[in-house]
Protein backbone atom coordinates (compact mmCIF):
# COMPACT_ATOMS: atom_id res chain seq x y z
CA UNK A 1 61.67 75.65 40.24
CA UNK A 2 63.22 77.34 43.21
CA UNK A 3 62.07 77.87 46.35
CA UNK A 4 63.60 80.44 47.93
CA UNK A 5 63.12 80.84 52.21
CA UNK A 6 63.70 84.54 53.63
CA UNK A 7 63.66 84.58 57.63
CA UNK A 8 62.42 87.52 57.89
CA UNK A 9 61.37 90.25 61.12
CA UNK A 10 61.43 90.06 64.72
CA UNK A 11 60.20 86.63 65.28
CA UNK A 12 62.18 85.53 61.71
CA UNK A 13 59.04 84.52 60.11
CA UNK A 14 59.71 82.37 56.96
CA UNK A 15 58.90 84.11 53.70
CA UNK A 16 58.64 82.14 51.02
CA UNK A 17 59.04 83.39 46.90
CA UNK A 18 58.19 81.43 44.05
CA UNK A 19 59.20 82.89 40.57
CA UNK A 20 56.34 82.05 38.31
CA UNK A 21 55.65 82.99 34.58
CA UNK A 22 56.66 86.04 33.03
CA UNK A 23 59.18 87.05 36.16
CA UNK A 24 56.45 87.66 38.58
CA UNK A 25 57.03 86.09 41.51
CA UNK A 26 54.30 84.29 44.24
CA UNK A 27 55.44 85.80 47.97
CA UNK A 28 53.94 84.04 50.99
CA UNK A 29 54.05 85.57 54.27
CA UNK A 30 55.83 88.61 53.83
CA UNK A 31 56.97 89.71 57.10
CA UNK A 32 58.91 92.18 56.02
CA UNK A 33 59.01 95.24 52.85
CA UNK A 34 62.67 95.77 52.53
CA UNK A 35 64.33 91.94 52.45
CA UNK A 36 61.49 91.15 50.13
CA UNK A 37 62.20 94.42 47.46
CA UNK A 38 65.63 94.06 47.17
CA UNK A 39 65.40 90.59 47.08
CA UNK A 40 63.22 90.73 43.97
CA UNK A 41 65.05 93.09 42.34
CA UNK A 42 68.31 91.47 42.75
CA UNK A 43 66.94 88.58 40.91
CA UNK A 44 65.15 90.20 38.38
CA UNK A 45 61.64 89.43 39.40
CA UNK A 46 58.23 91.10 39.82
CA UNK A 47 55.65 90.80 42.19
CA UNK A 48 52.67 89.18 41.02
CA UNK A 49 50.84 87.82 44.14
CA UNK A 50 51.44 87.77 48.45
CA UNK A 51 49.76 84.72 49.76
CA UNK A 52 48.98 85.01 53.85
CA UNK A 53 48.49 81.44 55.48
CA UNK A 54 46.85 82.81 58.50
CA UNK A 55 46.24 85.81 60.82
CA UNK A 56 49.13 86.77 63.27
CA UNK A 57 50.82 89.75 61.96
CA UNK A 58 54.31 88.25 61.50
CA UNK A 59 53.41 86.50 58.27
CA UNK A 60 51.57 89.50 56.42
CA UNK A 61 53.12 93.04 58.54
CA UNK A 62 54.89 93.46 54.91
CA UNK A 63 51.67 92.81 52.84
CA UNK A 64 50.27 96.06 52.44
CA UNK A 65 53.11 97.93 51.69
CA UNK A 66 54.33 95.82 49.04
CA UNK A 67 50.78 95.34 47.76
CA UNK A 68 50.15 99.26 47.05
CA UNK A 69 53.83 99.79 45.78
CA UNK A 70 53.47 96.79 42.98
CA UNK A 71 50.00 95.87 42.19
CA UNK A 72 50.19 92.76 43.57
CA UNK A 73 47.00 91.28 44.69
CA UNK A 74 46.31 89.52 48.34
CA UNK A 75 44.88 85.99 48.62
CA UNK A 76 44.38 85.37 52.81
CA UNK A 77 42.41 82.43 54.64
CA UNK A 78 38.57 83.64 54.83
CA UNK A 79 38.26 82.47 58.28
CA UNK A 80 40.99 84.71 59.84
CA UNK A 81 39.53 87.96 58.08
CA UNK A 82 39.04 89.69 61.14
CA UNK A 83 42.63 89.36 62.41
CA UNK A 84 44.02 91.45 59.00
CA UNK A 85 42.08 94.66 60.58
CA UNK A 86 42.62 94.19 64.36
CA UNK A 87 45.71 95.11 66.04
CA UNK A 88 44.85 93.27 68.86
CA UNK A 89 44.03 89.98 67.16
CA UNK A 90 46.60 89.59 64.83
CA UNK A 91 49.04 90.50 67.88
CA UNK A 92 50.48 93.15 66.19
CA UNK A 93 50.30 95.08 69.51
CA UNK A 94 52.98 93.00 70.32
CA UNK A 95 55.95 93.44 67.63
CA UNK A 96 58.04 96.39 67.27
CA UNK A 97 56.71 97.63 64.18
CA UNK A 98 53.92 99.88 62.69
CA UNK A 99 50.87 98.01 61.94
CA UNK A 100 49.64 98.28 58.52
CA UNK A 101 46.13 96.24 58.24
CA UNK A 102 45.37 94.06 54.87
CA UNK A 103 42.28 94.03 52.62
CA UNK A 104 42.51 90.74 50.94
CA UNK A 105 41.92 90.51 47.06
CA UNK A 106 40.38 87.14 47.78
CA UNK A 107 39.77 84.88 50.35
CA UNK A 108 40.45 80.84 50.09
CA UNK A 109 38.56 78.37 52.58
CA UNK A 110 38.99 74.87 52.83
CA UNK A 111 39.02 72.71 49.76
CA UNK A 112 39.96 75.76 47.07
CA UNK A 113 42.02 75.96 44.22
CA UNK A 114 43.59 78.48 42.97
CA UNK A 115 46.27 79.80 40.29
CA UNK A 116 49.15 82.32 41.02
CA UNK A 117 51.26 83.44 38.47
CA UNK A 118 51.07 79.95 36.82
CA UNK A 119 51.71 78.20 40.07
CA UNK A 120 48.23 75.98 40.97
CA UNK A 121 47.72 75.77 45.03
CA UNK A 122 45.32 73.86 46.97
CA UNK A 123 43.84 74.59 50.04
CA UNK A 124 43.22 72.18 53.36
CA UNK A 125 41.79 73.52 56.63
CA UNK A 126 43.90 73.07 59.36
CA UNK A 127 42.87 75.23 62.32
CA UNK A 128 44.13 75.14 65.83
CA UNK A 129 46.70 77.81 65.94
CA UNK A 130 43.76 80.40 64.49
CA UNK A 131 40.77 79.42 62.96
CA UNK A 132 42.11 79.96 59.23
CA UNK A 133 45.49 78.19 59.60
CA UNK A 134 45.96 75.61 56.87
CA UNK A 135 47.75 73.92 54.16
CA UNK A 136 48.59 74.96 50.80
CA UNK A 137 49.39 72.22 48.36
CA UNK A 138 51.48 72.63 45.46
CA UNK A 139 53.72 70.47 42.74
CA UNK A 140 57.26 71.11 42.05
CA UNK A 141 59.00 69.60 39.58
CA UNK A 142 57.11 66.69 40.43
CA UNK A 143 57.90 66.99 44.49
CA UNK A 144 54.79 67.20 46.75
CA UNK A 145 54.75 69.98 48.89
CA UNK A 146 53.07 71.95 51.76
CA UNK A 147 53.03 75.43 52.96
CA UNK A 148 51.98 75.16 56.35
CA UNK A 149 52.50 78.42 58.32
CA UNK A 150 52.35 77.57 61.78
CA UNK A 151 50.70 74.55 62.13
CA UNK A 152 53.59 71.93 61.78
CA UNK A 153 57.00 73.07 62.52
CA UNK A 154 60.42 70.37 62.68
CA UNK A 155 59.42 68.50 65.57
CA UNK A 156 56.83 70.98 66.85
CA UNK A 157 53.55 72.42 66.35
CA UNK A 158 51.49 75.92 66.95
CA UNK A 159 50.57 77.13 69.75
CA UNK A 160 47.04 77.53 70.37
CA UNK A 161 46.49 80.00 73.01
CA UNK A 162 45.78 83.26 70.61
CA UNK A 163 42.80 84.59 69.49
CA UNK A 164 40.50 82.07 67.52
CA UNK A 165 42.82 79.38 68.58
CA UNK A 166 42.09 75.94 69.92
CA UNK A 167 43.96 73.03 71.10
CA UNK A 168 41.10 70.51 69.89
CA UNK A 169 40.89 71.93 66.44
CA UNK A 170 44.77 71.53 66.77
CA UNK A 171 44.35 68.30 67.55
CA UNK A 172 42.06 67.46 64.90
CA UNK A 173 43.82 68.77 62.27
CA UNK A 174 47.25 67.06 63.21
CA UNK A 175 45.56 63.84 63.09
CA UNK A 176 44.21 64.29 59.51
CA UNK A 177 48.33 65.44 58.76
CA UNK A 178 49.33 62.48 59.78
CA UNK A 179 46.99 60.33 57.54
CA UNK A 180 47.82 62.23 54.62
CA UNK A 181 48.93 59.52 51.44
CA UNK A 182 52.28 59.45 50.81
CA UNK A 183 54.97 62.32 51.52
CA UNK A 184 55.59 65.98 51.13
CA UNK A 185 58.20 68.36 51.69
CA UNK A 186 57.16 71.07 54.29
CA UNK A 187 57.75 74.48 54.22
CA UNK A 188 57.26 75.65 57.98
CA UNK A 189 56.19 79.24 59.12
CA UNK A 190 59.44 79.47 61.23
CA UNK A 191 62.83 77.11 61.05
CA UNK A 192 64.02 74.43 59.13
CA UNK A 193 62.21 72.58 56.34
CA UNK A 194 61.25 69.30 56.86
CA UNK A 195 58.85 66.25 55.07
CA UNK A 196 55.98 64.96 56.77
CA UNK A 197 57.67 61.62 56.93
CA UNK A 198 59.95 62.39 59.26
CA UNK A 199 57.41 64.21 61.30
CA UNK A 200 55.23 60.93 61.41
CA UNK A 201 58.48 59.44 62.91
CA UNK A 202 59.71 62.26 65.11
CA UNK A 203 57.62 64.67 65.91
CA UNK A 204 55.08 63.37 69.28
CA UNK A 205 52.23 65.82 67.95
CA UNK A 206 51.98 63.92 65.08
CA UNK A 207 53.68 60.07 65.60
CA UNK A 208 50.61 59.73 68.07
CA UNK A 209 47.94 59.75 65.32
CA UNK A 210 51.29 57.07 62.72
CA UNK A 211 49.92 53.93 63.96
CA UNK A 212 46.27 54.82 63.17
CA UNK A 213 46.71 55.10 59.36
């Protein structure tokens, strides 16, 4: 299936749609309402569910919106629930847009799996840049990959400096990255996509932990 990557808002915040059965489409991190709506209609799609990796308000500002004008239900990280209700902690104080709070349909912790719209994720903890930051496993067409907001980008990682942050967690979790099996195709919260492979190889964060596979 497609994966289609929508940089979207002030700080170009990678959305990420997934058609799944029936038409209705799985949106993660919708930072935007517009991009995403026209983008759905133009390709004949519904919206079935909005998945939010973690808590800063560039990957869910155009949650609610598109939540009360389709049905859609919200599946967010548990331990960021605080941030979808706090201005201040999500940093929405600090974009140029109207802040629009989320009340999550569910919440997913560490080790969950769940079905959207036919499309089977899995969940793996990976705080550091917030306390609910993590990965979200999922097959397609038989190609490994990882949603990973901002906890891996090409040849980066998160900052760790916001609220519920930490730069041990972060530390932690890039060293159980790095001894994942095998590969994956990334899907980053901001830029280019990239597979953990070459991050072992390129990318200091996480070539530090390579050679203790």
């Amino acid at each position: 299936m497609q994966i289609y990557q929508l940089p979207l808002g002030a700080l170009q915040t990678n959305c990420y749609i997934i058609p799944g059965e029936d038409s209705r489409a799985v949106v993660i991190d919708p930072a935007s309402v517009t991009e995403v709506e026209m983008f759905l209609n133009t390709h004949g799609l519904s919206l079935g569910t909005i998945i939010v990796t973690h808590g800063h308000y560039d990957h869910f500002a155009g949650a609610a919106i598109l939540s009360e004008s389709s049905g859609a239900r919200i599946l967010a990280s548990a331990p960021d629930e605080q941030m979808y209700s706090s201005a201040v902690k999500c940093w929405a104080d600090f974009m140029p847009v109207e802040f629009h709070p989320i009340k999550p349909d569910k919440l997913f912790s560490d080790g969950d799996e769940f079905t959207a719209e036919g499309l089977k994720f899995r969940v793996m903890a990976a705080p550091g840049h917030t306390a609910g930051s993590c990965l979200l496993f999922m097959e397609n067409d038989g190609e490994q990959v990882i949603f990973c907001g901002d906890v891996v980008f090409l040849m980066g990682v998160g900052r760790t400096d916001g609220f519920s942050g930490s730069t041990r967690d972060m530390l932690d979790s890039l060293e159980k990255i790095a001894k994942l099996p095998g590969d994956y195709k990334i899907y980053p919260g901001h830029g280019s996509t990239t597979t953990l492979g070459y991050e072992r190889e390129n990318n200091p964060y996480i070539a530090r932990y390579t050679d203790q596979r």
